[in-house]
PDB file of N, CA and C in Angstrom:
ATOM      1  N   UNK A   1      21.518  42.430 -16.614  1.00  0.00           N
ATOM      2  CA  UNK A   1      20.174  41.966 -16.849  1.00  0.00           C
ATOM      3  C   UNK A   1      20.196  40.446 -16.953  1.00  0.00           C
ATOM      4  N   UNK A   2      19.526  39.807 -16.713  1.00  0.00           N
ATOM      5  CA  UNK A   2      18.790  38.567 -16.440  1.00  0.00           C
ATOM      6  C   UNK A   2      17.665  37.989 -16.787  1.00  0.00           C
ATOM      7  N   UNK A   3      17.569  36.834 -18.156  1.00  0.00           N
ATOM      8  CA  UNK A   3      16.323  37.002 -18.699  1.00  0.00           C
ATOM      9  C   UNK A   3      16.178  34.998 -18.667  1.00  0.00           C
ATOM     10  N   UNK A   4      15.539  35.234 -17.819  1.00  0.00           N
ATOM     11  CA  UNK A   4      14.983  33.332 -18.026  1.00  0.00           C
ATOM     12  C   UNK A   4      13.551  32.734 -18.376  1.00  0.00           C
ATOM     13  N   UNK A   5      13.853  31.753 -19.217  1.00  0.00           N
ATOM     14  CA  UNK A   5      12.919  31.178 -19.476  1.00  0.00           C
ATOM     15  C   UNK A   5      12.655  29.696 -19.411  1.00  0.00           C
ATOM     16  N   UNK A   6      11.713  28.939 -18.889  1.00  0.00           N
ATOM     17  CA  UNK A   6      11.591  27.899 -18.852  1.00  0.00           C
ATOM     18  C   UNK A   6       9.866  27.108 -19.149  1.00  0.00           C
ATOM     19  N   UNK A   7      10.446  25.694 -19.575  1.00  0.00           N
ATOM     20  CA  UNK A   7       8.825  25.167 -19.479  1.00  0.00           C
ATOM     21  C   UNK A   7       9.362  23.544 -19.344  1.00  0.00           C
ATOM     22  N   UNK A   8       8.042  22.870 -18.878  1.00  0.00           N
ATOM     23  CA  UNK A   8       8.106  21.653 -18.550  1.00  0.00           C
ATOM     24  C   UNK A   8       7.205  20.911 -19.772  1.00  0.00           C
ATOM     25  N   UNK A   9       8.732  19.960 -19.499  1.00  0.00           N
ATOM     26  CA  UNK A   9       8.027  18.928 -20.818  1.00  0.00           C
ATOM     27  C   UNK A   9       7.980  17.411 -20.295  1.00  0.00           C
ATOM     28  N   UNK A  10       6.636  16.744 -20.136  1.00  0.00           N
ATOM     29  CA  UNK A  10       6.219  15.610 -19.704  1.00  0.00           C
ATOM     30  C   UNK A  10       7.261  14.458 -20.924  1.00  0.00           C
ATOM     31  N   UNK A  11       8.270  14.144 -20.465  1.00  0.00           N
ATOM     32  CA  UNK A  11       8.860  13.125 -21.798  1.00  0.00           C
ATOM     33  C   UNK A  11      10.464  12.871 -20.551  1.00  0.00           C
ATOM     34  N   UNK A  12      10.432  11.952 -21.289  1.00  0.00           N
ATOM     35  CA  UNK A  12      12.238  11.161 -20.552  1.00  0.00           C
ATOM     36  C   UNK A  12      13.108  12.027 -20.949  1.00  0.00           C
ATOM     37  N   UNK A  13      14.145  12.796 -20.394  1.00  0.00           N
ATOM     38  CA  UNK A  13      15.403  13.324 -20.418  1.00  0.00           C
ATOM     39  C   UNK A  13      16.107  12.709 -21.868  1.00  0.00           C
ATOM     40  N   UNK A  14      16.145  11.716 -21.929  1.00  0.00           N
ATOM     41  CA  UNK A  14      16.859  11.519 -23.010  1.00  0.00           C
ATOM     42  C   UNK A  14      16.578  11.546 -24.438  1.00  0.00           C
ATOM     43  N   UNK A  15      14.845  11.498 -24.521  1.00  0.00           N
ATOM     44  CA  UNK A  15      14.274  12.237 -25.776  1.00  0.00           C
ATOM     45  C   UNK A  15      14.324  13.613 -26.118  1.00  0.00           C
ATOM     46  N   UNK A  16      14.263  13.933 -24.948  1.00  0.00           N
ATOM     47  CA  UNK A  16      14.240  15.675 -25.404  1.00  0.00           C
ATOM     48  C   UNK A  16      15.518  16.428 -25.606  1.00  0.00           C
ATOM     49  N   UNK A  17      16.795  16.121 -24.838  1.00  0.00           N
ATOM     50  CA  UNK A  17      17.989  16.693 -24.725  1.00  0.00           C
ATOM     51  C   UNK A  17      18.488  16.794 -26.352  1.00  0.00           C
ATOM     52  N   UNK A  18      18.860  15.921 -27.287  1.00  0.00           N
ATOM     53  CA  UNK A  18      18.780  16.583 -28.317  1.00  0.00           C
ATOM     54  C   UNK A  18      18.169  17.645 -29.115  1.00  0.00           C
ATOM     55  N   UNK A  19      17.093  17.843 -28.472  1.00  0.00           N
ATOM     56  CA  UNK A  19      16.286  18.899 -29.126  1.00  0.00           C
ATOM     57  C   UNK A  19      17.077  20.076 -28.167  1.00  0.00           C
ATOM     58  N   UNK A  20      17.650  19.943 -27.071  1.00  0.00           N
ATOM     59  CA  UNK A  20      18.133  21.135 -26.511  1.00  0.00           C
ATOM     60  C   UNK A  20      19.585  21.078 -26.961  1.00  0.00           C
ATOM     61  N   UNK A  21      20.175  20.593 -27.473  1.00  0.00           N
ATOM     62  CA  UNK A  21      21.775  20.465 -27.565  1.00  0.00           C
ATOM     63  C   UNK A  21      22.318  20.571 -28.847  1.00  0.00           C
ATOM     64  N   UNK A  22      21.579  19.945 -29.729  1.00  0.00           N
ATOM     65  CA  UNK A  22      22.381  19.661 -30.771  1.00  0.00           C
ATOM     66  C   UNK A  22      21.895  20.955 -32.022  1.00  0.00           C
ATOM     67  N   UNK A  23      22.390  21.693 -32.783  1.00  0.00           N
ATOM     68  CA  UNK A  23      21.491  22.930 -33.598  1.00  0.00           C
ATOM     69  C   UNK A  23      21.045  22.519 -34.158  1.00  0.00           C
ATOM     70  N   UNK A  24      21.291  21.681 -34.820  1.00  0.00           N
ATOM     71  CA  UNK A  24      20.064  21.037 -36.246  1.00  0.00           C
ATOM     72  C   UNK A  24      18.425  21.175 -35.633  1.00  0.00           C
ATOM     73  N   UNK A  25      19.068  20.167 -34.417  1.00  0.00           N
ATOM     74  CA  UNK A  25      17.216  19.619 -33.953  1.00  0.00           C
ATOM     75  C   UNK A  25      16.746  21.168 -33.100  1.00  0.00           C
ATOM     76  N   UNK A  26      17.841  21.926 -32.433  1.00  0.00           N
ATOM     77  CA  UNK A  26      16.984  22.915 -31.469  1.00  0.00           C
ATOM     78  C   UNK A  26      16.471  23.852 -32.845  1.00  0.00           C
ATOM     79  N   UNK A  27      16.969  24.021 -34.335  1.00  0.00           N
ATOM     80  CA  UNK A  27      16.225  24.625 -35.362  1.00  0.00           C
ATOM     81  C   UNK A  27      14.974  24.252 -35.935  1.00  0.00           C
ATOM     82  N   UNK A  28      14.825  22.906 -35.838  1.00  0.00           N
ATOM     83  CA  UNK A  28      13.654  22.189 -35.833  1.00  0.00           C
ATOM     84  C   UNK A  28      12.316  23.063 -35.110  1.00  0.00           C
ATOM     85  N   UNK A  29      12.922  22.748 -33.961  1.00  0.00           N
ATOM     86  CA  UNK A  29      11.188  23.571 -32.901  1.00  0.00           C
ATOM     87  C   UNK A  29      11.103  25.010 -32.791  1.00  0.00           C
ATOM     88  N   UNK A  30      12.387  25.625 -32.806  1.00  0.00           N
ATOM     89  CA  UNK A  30      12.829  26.915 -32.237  1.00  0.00           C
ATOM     90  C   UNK A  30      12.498  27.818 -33.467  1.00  0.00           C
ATOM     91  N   UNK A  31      11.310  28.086 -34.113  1.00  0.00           N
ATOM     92  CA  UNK A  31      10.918  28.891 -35.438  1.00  0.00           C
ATOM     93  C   UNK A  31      11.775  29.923 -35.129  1.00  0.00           C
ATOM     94  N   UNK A  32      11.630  31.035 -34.335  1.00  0.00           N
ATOM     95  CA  UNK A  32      12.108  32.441 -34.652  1.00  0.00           C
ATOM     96  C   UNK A  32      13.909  32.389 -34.490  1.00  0.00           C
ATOM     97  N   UNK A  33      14.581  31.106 -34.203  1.00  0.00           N
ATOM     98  CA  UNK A  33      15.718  30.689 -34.066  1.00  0.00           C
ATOM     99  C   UNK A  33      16.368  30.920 -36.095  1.00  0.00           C
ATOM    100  N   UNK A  34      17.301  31.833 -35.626  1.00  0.00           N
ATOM    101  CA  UNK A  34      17.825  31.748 -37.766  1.00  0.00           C
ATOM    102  C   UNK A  34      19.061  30.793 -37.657  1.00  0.00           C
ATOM    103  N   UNK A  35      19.633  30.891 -36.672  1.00  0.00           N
ATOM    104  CA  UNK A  35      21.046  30.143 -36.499  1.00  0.00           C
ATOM    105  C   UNK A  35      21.536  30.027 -34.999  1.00  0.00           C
ATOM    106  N   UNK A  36      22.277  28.768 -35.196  1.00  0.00           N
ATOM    107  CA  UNK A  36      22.348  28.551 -34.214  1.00  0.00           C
ATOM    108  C   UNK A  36      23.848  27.709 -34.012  1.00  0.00           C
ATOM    109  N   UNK A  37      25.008  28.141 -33.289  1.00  0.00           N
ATOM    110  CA  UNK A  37      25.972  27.544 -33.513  1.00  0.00           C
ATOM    111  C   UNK A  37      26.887  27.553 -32.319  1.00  0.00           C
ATOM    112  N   UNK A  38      27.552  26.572 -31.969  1.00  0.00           N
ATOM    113  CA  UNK A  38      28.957  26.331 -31.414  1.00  0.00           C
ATOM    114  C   UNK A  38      29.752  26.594 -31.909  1.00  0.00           C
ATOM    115  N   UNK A  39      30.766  27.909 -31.123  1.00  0.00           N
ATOM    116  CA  UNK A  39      31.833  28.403 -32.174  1.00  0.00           C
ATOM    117  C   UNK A  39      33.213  28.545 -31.147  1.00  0.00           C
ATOM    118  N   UNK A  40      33.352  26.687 -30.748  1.00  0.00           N
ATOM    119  CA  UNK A  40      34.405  26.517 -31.064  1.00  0.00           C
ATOM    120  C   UNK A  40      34.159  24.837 -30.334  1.00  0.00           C
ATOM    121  N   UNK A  41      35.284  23.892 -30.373  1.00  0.00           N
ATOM    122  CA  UNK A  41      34.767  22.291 -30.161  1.00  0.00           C
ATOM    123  C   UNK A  41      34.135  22.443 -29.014  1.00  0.00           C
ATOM    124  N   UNK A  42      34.351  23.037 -27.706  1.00  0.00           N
ATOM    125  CA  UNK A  42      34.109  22.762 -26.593  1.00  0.00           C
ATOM    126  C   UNK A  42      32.317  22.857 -26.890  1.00  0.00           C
ATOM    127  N   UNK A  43      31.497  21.920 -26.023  1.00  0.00           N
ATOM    128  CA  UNK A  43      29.979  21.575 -26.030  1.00  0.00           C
ATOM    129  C   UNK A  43      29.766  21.196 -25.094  1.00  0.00           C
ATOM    130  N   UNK A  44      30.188  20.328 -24.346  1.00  0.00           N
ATOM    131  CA  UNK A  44      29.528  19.677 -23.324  1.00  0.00           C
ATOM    132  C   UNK A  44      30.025  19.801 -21.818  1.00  0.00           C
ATOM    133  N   UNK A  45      30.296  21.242 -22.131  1.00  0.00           N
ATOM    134  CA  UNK A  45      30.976  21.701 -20.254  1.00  0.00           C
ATOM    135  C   UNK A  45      30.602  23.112 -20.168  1.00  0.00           C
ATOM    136  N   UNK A  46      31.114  23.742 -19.141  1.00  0.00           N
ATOM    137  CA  UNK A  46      31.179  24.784 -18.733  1.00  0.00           C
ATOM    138  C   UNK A  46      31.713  26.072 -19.402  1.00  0.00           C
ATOM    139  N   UNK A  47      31.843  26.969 -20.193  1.00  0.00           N
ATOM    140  CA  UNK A  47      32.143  27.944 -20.849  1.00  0.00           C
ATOM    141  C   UNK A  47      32.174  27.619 -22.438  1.00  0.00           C
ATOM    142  N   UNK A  48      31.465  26.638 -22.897  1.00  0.00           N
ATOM    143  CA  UNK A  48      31.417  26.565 -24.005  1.00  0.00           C
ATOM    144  C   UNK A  48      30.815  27.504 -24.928  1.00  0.00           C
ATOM    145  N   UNK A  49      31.433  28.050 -25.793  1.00  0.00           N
ATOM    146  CA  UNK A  49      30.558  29.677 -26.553  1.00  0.00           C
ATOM    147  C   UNK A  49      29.432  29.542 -27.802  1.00  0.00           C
ATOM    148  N   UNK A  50      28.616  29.800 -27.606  1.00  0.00           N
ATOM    149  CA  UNK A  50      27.667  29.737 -28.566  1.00  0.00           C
ATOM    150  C   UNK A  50      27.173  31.044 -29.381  1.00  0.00           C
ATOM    151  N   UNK A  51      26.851  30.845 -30.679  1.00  0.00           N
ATOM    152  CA  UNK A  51      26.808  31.886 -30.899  1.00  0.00           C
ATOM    153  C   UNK A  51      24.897  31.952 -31.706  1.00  0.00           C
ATOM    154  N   UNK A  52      24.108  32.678 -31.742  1.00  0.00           N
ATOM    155  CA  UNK A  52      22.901  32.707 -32.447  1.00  0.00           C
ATOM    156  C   UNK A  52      21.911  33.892 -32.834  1.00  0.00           C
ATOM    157  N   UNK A  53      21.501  33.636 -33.289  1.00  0.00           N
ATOM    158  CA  UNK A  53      20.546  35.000 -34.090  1.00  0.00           C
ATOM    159  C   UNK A  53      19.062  34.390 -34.474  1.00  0.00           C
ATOM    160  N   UNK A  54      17.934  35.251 -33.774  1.00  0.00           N
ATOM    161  CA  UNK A  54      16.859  34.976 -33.529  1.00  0.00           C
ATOM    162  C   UNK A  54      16.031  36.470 -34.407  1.00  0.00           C
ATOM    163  N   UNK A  55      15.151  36.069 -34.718  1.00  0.00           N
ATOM    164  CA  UNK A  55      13.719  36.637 -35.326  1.00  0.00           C
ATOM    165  C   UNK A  55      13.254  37.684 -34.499  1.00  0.00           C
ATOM    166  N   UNK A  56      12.900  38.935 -34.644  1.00  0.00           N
ATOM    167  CA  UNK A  56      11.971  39.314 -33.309  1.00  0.00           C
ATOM    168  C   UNK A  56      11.252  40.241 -34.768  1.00  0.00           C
ATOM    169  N   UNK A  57       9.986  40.827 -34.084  1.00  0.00           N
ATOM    170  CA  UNK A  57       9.637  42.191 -34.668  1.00  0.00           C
ATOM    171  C   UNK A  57      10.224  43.522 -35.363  1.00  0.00           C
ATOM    172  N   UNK A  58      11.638  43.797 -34.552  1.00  0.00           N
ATOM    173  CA  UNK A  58      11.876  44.698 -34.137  1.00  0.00           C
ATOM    174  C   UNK A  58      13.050  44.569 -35.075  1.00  0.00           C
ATOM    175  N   UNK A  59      13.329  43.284 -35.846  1.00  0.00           N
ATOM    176  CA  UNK A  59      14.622  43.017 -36.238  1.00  0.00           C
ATOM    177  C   UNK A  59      15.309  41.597 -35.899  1.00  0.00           C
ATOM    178  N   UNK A  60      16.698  41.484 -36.311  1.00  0.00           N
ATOM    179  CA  UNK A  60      17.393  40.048 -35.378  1.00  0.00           C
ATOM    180  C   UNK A  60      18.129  40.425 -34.269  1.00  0.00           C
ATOM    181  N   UNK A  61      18.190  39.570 -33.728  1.00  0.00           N
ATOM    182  CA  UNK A  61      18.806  39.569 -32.130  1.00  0.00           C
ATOM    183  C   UNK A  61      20.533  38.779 -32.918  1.00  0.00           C
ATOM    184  N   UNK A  62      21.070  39.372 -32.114  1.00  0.00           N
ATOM    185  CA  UNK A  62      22.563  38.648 -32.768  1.00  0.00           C
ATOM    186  C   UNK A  62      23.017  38.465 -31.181  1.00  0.00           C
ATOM    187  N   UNK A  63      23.927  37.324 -30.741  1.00  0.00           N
ATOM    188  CA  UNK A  63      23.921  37.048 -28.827  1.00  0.00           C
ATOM    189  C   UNK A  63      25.308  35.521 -29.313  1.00  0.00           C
ATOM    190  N   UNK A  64      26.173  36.398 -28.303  1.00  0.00           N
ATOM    191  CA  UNK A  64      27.256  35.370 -28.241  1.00  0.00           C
ATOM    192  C   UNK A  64      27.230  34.925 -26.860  1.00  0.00           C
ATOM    193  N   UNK A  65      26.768  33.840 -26.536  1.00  0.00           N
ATOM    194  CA  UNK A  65      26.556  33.331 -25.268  1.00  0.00           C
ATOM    195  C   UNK A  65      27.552  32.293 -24.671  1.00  0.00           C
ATOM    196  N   UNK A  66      27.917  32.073 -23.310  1.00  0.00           N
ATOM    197  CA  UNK A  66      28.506  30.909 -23.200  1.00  0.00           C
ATOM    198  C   UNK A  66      27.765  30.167 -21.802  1.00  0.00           C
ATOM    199  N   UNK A  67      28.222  28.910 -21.860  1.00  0.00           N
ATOM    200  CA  UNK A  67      27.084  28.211 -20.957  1.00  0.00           C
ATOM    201  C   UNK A  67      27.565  28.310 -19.476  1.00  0.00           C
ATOM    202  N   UNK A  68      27.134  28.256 -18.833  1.00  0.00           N
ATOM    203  CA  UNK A  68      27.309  28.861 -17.423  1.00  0.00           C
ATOM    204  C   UNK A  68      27.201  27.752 -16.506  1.00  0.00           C
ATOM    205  N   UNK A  69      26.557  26.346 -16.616  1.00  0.00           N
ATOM    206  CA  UNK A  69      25.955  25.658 -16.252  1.00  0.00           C
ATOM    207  C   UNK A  69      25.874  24.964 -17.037  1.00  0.00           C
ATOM    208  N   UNK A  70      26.178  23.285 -16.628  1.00  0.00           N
ATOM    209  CA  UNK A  70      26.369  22.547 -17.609  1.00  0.00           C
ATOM    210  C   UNK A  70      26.123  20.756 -16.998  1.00  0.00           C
ATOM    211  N   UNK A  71      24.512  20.644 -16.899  1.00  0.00           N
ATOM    212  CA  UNK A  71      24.243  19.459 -16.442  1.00  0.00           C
ATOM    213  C   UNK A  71      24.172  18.516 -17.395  1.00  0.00           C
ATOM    214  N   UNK A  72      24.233  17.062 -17.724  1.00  0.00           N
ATOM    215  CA  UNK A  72      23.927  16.550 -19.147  1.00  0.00           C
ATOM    216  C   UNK A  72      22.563  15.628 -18.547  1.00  0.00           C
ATOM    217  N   UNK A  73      21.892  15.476 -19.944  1.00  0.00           N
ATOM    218  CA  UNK A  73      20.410  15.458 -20.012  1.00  0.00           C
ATOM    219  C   UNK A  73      19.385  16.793 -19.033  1.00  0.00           C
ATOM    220  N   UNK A  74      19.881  17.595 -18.273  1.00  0.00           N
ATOM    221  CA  UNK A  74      19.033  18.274 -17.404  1.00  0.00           C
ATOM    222  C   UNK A  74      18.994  19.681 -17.838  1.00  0.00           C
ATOM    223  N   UNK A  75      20.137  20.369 -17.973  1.00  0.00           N
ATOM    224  CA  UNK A  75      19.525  22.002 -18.282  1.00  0.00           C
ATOM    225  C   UNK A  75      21.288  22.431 -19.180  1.00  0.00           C
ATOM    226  N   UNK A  76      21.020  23.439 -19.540  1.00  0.00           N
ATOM    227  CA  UNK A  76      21.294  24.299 -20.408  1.00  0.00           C
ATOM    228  C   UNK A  76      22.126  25.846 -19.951  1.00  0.00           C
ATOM    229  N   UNK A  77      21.963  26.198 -19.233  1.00  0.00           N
ATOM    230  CA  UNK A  77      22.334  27.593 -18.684  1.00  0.00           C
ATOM    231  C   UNK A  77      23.171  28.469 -19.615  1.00  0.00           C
ATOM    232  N   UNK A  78      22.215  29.677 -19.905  1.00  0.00           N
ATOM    233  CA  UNK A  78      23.107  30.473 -20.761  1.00  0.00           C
ATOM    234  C   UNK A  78      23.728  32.011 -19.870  1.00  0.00           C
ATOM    235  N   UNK A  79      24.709  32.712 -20.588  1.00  0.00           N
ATOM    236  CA  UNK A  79      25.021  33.720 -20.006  1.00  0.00           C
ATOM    237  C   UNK A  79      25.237  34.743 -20.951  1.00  0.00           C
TER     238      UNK A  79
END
């Protein structure tokens, strides 16, 4: 399965990328976000593992992800 989401944000690459990168700030905007973590040094490449747990209705979502895709200032890619 395959679940993407995206939106466009009128602002310079370099204001916003912290809000996508770093957990503090993506906890900031990301309400139904409970945690959010890098679990282990690697961040800024290709298979870096993340780990997080999100809010839903239904319960929390628990999702160990690693990045698949790894542009800096541009996108994010999870797997």
């Amino acid at each position: 399965m395959e679940v993407t989401k995206s939106i466009d944000i009128t602002a310079q690459p370099e204001n916003i990328w912290p809000f996508m990168y770093e957990p503090m700030k993506i906890l900031e905007w990301y309400i139904p976000l409970q945690k959010f973590k890098y679990t282990s040094n690697q961040r800024n490449k290709v298979g870096a593992p993340i780990y997080f747990e999100e809010k839903t209705t239904g319960g929390t979502i628990k999702l160990n992800c690693v990045v698949t895709e790894y542009k800096e200032q541009n996108s994010l890619p999870l797997k």
